[in-house]
C-alpha atoms as a PDB file:
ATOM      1  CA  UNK A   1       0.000   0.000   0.000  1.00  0.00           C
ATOM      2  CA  UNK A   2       1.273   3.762  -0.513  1.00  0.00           C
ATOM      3  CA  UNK A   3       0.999   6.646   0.744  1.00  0.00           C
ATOM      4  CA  UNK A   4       1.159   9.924  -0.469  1.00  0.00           C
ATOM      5  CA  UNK A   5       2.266  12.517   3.100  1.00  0.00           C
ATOM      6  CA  UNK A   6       4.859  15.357   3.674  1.00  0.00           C
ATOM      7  CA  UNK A   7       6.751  14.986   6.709  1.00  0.00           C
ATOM      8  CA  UNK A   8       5.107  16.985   9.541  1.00  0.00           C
ATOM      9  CA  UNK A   9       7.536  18.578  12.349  1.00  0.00           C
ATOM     10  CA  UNK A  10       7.084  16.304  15.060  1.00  0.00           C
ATOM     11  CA  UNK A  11       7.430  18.008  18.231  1.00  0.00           C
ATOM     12  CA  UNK A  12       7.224  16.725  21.915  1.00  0.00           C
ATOM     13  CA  UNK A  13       6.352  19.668  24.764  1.00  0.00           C
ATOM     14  CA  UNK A  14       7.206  18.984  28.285  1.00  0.00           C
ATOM     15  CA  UNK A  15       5.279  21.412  30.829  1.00  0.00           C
ATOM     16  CA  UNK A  16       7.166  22.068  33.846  1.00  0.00           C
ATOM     17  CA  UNK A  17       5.984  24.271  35.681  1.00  0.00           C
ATOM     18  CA  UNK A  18       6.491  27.930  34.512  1.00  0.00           C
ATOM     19  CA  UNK A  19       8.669  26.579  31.959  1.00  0.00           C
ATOM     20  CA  UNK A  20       8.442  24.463  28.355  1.00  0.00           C
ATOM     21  CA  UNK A  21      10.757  21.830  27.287  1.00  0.00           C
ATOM     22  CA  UNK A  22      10.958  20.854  23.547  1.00  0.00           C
ATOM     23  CA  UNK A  23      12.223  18.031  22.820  1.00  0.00           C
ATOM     24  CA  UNK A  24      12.568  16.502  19.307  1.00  0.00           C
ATOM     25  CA  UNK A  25      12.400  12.675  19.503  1.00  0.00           C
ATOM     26  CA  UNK A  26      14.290  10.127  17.783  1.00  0.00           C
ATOM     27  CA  UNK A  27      10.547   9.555  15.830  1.00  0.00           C
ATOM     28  CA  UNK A  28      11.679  12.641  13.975  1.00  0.00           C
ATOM     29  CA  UNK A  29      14.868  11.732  12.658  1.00  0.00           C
ATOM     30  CA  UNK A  30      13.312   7.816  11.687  1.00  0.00           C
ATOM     31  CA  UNK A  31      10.662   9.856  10.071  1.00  0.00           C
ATOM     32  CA  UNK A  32      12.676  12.143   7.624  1.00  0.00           C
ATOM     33  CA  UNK A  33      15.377   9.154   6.966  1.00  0.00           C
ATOM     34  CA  UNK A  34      11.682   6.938   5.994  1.00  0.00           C
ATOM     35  CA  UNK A  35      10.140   9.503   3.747  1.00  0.00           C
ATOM     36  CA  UNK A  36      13.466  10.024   1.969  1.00  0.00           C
ATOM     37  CA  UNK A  37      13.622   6.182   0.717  1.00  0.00           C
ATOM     38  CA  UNK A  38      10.724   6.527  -1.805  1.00  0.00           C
ATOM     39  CA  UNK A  39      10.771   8.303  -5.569  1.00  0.00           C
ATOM     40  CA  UNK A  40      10.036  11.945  -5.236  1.00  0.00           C
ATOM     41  CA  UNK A  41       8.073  14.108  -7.516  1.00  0.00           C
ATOM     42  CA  UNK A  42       7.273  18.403  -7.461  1.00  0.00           C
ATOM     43  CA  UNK A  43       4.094  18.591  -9.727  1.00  0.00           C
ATOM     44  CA  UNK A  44       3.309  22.325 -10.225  1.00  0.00           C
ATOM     45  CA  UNK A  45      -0.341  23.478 -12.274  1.00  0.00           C
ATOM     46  CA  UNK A  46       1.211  25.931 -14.755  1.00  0.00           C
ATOM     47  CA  UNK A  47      -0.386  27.933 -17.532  1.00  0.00           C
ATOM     48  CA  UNK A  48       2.579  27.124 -19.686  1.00  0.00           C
ATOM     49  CA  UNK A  49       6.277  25.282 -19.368  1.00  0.00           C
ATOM     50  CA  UNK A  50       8.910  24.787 -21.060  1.00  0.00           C
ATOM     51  CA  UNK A  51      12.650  23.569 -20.910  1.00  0.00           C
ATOM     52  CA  UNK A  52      16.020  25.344 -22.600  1.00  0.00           C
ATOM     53  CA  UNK A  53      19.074  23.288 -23.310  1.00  0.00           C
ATOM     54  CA  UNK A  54      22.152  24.865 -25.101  1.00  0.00           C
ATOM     55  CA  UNK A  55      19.894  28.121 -26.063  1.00  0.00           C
ATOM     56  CA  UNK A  56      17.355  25.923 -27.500  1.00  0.00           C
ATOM     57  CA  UNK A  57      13.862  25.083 -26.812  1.00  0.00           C
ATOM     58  CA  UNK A  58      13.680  21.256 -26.436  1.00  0.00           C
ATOM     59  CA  UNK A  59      10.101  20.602 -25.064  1.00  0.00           C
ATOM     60  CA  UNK A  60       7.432  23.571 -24.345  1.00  0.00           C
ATOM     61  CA  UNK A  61       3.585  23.142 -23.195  1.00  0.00           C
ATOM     62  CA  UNK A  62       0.771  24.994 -22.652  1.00  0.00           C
ATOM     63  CA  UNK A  63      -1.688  24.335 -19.823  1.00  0.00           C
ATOM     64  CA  UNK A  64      -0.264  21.269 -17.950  1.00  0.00           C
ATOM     65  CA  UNK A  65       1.600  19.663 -15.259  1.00  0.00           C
ATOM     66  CA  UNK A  66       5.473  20.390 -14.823  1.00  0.00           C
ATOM     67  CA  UNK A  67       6.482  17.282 -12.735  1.00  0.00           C
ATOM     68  CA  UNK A  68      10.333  17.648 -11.359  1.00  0.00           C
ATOM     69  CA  UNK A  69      11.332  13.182 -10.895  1.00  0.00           C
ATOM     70  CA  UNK A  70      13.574  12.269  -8.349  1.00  0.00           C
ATOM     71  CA  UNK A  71      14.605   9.516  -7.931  1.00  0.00           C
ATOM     72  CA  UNK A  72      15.998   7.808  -4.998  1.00  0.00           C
ATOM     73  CA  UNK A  73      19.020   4.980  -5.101  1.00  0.00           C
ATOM     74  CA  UNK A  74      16.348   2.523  -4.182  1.00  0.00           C
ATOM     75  CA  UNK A  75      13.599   3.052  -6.409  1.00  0.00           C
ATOM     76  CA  UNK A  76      12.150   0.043  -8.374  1.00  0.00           C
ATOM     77  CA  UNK A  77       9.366  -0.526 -11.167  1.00  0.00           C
ATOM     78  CA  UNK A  78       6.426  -0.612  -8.392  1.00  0.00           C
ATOM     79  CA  UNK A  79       7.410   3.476  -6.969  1.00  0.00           C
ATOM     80  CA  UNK A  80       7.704   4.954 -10.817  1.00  0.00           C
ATOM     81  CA  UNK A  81       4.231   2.802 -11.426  1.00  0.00           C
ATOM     82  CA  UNK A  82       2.665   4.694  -8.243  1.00  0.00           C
ATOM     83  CA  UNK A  83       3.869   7.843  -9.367  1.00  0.00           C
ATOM     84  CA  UNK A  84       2.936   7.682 -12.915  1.00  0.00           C
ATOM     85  CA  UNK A  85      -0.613   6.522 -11.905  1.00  0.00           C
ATOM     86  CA  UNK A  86      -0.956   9.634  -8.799  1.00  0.00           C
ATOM     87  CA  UNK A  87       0.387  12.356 -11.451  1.00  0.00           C
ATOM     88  CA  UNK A  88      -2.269  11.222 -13.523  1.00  0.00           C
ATOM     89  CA  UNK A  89      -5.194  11.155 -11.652  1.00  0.00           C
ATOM     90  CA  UNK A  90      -4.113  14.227  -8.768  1.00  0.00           C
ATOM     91  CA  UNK A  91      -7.742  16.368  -9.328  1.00  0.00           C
ATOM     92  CA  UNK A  92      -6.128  19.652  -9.426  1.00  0.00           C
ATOM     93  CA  UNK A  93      -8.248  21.062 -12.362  1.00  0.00           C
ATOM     94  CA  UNK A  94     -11.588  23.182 -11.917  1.00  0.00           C
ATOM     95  CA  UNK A  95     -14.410  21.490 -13.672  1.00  0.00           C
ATOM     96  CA  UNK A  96     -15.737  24.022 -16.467  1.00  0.00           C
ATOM     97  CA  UNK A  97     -18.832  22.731 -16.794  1.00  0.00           C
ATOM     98  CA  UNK A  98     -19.881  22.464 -12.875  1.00  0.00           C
ATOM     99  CA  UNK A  99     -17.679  25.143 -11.525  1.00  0.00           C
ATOM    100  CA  UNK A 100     -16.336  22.836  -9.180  1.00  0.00           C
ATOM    101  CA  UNK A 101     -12.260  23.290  -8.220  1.00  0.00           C
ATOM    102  CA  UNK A 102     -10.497  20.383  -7.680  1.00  0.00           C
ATOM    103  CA  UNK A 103     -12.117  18.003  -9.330  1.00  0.00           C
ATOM    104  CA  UNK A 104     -10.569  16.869 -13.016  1.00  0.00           C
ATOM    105  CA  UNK A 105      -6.969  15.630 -13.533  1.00  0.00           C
ATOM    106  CA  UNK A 106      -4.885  16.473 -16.397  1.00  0.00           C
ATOM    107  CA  UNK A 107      -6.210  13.845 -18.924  1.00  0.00           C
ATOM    108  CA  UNK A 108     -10.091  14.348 -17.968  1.00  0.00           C
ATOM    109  CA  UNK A 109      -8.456  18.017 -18.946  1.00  0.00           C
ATOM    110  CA  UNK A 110      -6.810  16.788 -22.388  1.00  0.00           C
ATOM    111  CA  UNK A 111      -3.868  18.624 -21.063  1.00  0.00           C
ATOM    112  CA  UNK A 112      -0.236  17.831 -20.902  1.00  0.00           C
ATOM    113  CA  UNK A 113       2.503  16.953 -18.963  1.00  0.00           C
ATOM    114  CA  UNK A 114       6.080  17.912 -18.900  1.00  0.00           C
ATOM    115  CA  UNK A 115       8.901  16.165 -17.182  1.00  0.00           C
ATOM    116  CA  UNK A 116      12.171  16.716 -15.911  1.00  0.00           C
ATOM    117  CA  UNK A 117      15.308  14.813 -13.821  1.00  0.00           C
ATOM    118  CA  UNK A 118      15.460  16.439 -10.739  1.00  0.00           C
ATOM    119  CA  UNK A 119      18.514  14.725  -8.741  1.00  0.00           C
ATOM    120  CA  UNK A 120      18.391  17.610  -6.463  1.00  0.00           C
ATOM    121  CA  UNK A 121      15.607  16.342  -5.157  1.00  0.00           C
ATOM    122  CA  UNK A 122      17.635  14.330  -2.860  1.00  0.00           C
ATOM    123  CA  UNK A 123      19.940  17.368  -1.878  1.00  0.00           C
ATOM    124  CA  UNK A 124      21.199  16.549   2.036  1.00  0.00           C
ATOM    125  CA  UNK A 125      23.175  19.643   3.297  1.00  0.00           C
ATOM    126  CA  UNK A 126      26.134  18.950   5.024  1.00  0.00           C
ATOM    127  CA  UNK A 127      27.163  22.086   6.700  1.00  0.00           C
ATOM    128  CA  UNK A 128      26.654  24.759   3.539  1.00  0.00           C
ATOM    129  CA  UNK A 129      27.444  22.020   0.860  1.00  0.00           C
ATOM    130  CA  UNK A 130      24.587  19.720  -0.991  1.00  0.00           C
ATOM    131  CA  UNK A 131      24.959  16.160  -0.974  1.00  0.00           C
ATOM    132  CA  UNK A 132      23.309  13.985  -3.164  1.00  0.00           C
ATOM    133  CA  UNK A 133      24.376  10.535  -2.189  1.00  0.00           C
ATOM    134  CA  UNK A 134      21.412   8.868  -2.055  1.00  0.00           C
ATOM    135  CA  UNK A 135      19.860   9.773  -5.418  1.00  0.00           C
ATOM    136  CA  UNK A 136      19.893   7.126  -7.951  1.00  0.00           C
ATOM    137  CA  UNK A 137      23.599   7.321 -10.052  1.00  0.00           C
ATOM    138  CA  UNK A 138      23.282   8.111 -13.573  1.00  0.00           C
ATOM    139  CA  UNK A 139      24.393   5.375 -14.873  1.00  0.00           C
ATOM    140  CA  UNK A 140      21.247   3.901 -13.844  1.00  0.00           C
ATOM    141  CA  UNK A 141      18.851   6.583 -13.481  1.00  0.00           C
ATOM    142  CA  UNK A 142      19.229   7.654 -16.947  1.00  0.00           C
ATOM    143  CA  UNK A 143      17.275   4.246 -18.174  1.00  0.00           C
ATOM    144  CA  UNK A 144      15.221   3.818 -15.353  1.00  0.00           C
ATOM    145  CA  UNK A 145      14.158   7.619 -15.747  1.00  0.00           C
ATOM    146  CA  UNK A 146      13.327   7.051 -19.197  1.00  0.00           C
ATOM    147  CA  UNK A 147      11.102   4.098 -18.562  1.00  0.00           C
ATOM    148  CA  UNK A 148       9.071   6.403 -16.123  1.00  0.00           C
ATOM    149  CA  UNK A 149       8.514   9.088 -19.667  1.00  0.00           C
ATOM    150  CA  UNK A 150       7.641   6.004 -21.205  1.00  0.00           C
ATOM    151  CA  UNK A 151       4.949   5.165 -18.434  1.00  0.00           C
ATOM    152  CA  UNK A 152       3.103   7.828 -18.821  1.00  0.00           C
ATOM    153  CA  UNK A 153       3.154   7.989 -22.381  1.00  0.00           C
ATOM    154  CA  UNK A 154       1.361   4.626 -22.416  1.00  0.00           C
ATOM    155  CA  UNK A 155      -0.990   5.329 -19.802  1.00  0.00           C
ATOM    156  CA  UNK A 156      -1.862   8.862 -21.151  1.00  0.00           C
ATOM    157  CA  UNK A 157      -1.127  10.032 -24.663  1.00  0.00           C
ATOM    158  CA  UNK A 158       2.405   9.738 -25.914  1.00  0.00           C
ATOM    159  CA  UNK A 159       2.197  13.467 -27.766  1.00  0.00           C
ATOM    160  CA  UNK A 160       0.584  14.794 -24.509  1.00  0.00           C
ATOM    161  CA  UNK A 161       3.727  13.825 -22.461  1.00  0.00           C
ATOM    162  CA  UNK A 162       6.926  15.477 -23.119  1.00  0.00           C
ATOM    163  CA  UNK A 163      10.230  15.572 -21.620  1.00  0.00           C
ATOM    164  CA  UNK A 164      13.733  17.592 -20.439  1.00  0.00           C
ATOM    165  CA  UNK A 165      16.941  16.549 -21.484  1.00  0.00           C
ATOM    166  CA  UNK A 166      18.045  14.003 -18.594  1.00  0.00           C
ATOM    167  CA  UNK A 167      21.427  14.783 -17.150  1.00  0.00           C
ATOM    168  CA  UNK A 168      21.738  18.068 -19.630  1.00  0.00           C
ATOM    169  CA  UNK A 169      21.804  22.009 -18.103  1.00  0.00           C
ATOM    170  CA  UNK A 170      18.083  22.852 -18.205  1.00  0.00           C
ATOM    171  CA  UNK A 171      16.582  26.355 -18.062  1.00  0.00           C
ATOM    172  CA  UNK A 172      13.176  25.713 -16.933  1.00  0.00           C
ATOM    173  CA  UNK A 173      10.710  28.093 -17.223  1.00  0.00           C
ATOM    174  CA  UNK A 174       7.269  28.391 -16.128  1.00  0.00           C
ATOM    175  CA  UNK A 175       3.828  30.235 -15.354  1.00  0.00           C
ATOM    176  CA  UNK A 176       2.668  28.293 -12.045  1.00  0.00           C
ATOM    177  CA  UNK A 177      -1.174  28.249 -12.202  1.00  0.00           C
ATOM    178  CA  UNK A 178      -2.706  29.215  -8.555  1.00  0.00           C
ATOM    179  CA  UNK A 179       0.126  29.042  -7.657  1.00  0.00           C
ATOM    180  CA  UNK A 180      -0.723  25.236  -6.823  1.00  0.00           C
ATOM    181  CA  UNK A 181       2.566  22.815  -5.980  1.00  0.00           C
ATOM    182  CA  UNK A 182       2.295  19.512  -4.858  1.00  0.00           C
ATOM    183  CA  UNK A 183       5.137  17.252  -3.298  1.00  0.00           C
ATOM    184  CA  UNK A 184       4.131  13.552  -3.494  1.00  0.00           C
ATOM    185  CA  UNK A 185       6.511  10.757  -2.613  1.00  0.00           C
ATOM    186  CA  UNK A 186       6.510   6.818  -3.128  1.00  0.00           C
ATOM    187  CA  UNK A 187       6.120   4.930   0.156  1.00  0.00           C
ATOM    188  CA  UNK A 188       6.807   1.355  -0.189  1.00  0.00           C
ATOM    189  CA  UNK A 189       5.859  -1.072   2.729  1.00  0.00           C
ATOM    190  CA  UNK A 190       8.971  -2.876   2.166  1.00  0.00           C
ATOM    191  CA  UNK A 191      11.260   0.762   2.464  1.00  0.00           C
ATOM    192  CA  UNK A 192       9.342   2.005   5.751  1.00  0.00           C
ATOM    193  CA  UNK A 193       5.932   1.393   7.484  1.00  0.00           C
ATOM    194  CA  UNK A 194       4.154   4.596   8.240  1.00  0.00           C
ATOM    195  CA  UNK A 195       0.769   3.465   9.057  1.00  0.00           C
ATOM    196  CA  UNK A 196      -0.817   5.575   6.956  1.00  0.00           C
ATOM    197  CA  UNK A 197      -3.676   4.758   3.871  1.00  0.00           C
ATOM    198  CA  UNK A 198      -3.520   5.893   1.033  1.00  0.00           C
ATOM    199  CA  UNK A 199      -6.491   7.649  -0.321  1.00  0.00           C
ATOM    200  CA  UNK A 200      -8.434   7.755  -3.112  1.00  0.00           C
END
């Protein structure tokens, strides 16, 4: 089962008295290392998106979702699967005909989607410096990330689903719609146990 959740800060308060302990329990630190083992994805609702490589445009789309993949050393077939099918269906689109927000996803929408490789998704600071040790290397990711644009080609439209350059120096530039941006990660039972159901 998955779970779609963004780490809350878990806080403990001890009342003594006139005076208030914090404490921050070893939960929290279990917590952040659990929710980092899982594929990561930014989808933002823009009015329009596109990516630059070398002074060229390689991909550009109108009203859509700009998804940022991440992808984390341990990811397998079952976490790009969960993402591809969540992107999908996320009801972040107002329904023209009843007026109702948050109701249609982005094929009920016939719009499009736009992804890009975002290793510094998985960006640990250590001291001032980013670390990205535990995203996938690229060796790897570079098929496994291409497999994902394939997913969603197949399960949407393969002209509504375009792509960055993976591993290139992107300019990405967008209009964010609302603004609305949504973090979603893959939880698999077998990386952590959080307890939590996913929803429909």
């Amino acid at each position: 089962m998955h779970s779609v959740s963004i780490s809350p800060y878990f806080a403990s308060i001890i009342c003594t008295k006139n005076k208030q302990k914090f404490l921050l329990p070893s939960l929290n630190k279990h917590h952040r290392n659990l929710q980092i083992r899982a594929m990561r994805a930014v989808v933002q609702r823009v009015a329009s998106a596109s990516v630059e490589v070398d002074g060229r445009i390689v991909s550009e789309i109108g009203p859509s979702l700009l998804v940022l993949v991440g992808i984390h050393d341990s990811d397998t077939e079952s976490d790009a699967d969960y993402i591809c099918r969540k992107v999908l269906n996320m009801r972040l689109f107002t329904n023209e005909n009843t007026g109702k927000g948050w109701d249609q996803n982005v094929m009920q929408r016939n719009y499009g989607v736009l992804l890009v490789s975002q290793f510094t998704l998985y960006g640990i600071l250590k001291g001032n410096k980013p670390d990205f040790h535990v995203a996938m290397p690229p060796q790897t990711a570079k098929p496994f990330y291409e497999s994902i644009v394939d997913k969603f080609r197949k399960a949407y439209k393969p002209d509504a689903v375009k792509d960055g350059v993976f591993g290139a120096m992107m300019k990405v530039s967008l209009v964010n719609d609302g603004p609305v941006t949504m973090q979603l990660d893959s939880s698999q039972p077998s990386k952590n146990t959080t307890g939590v159901a996913e929803e429909s």
